[in-house]
PDB file of N, CA and C in Angstrom:
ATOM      1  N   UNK A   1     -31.544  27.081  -1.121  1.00  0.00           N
ATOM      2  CA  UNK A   1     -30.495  26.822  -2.081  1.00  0.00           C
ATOM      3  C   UNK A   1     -30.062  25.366  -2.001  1.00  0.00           C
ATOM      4  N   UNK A   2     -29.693  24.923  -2.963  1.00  0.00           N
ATOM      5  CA  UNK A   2     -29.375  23.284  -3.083  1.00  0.00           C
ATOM      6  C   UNK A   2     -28.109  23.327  -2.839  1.00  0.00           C
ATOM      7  N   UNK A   3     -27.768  22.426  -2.487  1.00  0.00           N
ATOM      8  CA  UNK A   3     -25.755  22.046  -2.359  1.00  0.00           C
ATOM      9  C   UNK A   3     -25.506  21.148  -3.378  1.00  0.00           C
ATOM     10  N   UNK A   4     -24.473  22.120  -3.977  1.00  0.00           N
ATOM     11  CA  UNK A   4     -24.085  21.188  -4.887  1.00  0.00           C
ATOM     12  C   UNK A   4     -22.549  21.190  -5.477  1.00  0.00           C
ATOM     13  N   UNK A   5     -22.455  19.809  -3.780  1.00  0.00           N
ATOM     14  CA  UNK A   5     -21.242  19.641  -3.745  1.00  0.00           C
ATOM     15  C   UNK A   5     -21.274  18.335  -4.469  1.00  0.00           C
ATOM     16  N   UNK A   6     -19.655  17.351  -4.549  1.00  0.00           N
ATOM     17  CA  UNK A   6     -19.867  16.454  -5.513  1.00  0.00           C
ATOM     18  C   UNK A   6     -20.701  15.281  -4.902  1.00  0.00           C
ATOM     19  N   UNK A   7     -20.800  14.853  -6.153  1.00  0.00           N
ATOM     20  CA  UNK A   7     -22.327  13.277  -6.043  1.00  0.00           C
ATOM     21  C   UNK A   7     -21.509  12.278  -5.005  1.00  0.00           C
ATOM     22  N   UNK A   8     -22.688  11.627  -4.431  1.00  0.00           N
ATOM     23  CA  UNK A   8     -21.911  10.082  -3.417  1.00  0.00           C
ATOM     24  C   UNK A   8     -21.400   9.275  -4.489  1.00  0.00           C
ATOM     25  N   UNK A   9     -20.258   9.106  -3.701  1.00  0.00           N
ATOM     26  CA  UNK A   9     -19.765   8.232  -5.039  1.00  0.00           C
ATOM     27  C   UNK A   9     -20.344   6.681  -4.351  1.00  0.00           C
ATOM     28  N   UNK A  10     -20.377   5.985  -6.103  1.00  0.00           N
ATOM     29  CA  UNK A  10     -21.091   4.716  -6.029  1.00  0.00           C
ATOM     30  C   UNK A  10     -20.409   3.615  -5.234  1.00  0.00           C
ATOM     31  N   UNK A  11     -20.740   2.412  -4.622  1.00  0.00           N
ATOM     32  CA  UNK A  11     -20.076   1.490  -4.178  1.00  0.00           C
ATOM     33  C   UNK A  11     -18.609   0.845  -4.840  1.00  0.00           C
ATOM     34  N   UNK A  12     -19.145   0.983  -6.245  1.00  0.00           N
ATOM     35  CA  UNK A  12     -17.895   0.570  -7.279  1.00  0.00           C
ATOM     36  C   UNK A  12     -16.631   1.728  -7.258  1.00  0.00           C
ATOM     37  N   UNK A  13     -17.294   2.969  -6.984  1.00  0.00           N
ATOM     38  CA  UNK A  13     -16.123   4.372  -7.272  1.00  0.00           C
ATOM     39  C   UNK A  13     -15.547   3.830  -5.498  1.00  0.00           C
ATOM     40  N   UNK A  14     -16.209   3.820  -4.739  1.00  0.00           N
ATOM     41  CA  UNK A  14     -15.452   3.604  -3.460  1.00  0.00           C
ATOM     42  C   UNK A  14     -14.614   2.348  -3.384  1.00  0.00           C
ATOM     43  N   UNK A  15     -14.826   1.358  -3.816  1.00  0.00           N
ATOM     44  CA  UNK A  15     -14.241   0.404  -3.931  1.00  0.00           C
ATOM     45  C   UNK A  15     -13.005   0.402  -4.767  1.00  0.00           C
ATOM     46  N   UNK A  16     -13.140   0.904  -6.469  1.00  0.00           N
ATOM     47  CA  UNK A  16     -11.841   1.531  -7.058  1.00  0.00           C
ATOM     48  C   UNK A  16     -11.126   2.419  -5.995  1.00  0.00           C
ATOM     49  N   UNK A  17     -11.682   2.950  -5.264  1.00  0.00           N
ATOM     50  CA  UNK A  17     -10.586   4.072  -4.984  1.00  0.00           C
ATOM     51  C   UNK A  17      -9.799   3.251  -4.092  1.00  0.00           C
ATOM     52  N   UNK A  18     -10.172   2.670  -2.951  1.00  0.00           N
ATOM     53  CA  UNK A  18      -9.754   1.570  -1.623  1.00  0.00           C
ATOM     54  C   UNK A  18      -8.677   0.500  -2.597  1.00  0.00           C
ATOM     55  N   UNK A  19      -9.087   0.100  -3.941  1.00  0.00           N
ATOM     56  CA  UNK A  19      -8.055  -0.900  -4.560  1.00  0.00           C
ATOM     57  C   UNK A  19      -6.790  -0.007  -4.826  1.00  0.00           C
ATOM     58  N   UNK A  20      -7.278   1.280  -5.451  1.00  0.00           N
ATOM     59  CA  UNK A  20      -6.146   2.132  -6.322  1.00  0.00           C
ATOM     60  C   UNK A  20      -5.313   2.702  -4.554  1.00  0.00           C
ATOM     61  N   UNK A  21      -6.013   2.778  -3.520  1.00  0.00           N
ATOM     62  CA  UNK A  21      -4.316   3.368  -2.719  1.00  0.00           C
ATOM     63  C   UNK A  21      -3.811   2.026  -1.847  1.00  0.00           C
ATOM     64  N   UNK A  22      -4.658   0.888  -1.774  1.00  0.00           N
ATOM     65  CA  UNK A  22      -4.141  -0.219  -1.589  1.00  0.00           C
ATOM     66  C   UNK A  22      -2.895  -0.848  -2.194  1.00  0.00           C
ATOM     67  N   UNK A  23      -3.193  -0.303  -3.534  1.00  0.00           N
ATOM     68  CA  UNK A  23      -1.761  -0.716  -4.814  1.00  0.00           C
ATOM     69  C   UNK A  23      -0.785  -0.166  -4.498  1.00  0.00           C
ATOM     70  N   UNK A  24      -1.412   1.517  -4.304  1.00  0.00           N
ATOM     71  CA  UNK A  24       0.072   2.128  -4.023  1.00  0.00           C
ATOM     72  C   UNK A  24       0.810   2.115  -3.032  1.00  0.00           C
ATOM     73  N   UNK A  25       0.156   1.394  -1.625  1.00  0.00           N
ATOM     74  CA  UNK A  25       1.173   1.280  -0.417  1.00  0.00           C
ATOM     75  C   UNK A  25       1.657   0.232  -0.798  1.00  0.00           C
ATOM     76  N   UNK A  26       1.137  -0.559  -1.721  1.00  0.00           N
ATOM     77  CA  UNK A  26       1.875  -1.816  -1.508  1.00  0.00           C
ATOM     78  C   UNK A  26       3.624  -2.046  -2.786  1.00  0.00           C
ATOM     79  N   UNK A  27       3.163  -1.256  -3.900  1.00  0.00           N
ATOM     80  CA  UNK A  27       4.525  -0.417  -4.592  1.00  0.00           C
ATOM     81  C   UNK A  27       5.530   0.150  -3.945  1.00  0.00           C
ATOM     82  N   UNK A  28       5.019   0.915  -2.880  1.00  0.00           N
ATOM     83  CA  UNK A  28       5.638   1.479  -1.825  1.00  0.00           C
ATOM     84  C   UNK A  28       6.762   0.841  -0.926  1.00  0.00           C
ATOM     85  N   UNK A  29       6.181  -0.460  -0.722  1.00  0.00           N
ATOM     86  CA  UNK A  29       6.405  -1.324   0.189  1.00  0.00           C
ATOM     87  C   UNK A  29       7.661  -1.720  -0.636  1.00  0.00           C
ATOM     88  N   UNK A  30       6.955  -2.806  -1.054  1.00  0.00           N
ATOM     89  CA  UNK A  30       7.961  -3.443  -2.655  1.00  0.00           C
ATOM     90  C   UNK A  30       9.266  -2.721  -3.085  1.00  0.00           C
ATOM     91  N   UNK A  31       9.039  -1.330  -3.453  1.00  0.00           N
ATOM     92  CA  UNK A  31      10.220  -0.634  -3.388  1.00  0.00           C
ATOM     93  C   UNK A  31      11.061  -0.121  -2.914  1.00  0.00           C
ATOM     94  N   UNK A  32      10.965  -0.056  -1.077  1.00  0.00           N
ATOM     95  CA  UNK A  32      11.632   0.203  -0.104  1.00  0.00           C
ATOM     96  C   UNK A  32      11.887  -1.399   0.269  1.00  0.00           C
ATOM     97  N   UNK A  33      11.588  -2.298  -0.230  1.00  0.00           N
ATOM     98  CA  UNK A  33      11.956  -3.620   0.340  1.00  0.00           C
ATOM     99  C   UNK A  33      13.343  -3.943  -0.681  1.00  0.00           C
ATOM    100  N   UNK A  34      12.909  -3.970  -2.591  1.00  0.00           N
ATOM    101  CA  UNK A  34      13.758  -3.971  -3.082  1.00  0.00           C
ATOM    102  C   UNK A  34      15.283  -2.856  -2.962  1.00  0.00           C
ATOM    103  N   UNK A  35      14.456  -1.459  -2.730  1.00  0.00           N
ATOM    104  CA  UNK A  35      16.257  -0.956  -2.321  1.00  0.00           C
ATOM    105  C   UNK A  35      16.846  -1.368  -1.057  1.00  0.00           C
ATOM    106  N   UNK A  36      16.501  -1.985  -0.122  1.00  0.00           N
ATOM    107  CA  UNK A  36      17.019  -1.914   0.979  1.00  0.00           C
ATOM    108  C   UNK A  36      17.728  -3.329   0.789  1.00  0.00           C
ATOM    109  N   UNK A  37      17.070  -4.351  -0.019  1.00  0.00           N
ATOM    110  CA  UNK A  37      18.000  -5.611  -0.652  1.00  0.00           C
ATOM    111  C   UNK A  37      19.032  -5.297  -1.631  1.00  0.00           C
ATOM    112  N   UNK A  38      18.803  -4.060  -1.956  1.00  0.00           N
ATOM    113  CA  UNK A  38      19.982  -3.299  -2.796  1.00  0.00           C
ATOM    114  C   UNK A  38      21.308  -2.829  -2.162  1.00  0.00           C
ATOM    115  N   UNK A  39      21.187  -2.448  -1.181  1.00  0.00           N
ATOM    116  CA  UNK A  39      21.952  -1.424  -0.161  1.00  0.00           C
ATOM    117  C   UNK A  39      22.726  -2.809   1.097  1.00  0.00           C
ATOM    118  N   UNK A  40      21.874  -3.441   1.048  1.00  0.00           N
ATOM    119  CA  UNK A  40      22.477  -4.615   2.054  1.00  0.00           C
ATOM    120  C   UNK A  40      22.863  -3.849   3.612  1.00  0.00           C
ATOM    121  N   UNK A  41      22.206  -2.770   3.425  1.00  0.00           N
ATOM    122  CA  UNK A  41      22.836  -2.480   5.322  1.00  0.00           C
ATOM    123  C   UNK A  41      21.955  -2.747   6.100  1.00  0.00           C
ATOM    124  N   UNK A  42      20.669  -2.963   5.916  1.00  0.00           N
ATOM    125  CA  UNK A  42      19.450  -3.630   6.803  1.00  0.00           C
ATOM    126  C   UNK A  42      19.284  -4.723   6.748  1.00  0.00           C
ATOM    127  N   UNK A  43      18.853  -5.756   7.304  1.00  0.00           N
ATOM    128  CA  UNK A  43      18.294  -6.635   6.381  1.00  0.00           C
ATOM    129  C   UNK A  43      16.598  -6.290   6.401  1.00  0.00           C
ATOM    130  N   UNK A  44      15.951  -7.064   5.563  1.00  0.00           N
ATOM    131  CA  UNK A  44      14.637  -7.063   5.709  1.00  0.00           C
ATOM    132  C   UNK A  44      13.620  -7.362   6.829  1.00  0.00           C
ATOM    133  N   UNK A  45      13.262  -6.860   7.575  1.00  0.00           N
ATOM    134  CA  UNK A  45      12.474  -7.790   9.125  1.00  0.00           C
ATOM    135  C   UNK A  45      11.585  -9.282   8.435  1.00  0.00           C
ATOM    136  N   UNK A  46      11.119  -8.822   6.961  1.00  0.00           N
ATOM    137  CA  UNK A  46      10.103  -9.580   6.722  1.00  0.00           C
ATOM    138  C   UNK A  46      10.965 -11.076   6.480  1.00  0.00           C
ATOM    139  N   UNK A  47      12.149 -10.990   5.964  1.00  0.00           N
ATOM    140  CA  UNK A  47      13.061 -11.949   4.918  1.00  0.00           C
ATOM    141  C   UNK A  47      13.959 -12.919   6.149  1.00  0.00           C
ATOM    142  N   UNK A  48      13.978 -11.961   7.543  1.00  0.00           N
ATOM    143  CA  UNK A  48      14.490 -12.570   8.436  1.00  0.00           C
ATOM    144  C   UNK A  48      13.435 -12.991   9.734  1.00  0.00           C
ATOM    145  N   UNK A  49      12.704 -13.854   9.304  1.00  0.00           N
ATOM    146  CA  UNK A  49      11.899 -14.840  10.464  1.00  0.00           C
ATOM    147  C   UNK A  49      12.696 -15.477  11.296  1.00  0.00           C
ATOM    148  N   UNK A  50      12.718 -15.494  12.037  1.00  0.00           N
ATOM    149  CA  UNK A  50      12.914 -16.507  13.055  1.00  0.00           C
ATOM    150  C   UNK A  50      11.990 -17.558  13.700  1.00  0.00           C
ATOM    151  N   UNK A  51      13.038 -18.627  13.218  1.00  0.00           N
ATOM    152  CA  UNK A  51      12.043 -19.704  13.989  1.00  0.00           C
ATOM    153  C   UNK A  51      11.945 -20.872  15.108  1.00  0.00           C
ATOM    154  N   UNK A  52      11.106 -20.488  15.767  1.00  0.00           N
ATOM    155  CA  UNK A  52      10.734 -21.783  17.156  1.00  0.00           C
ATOM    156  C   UNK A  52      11.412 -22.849  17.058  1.00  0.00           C
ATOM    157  N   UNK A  53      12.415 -22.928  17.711  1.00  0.00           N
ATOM    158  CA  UNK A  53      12.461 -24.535  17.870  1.00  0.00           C
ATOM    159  C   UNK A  53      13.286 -25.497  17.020  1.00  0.00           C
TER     160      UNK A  53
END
């Protein structure tokens, strides 16, 4: 009997897919960065560098 589960996906379908949840952590990000600049009770780790010297 043959298997016939779904096809390998192509280099391009793997690659769309790696861009498309790349986007969405990064929406993710973006939008827990913008509410939390909303809310003002954190600050941002990223927005507050500190620097050497």
């Amino acid at each position: 009997m043959a298997d016939k589960s779904a096809p390998q996906p192509t280099p391009k379908d793997a690659r769309d897919a790696r861009l498309k949840a790349a986007l969405k952590a990064n929406m993710a990000k973006r939008k827990a960065q913008a509410k939390a600049r909303q809310n003002k009770g954190t600050p941002d780790p990223e927005a507050t560098e500190q620097e050497d010297g």
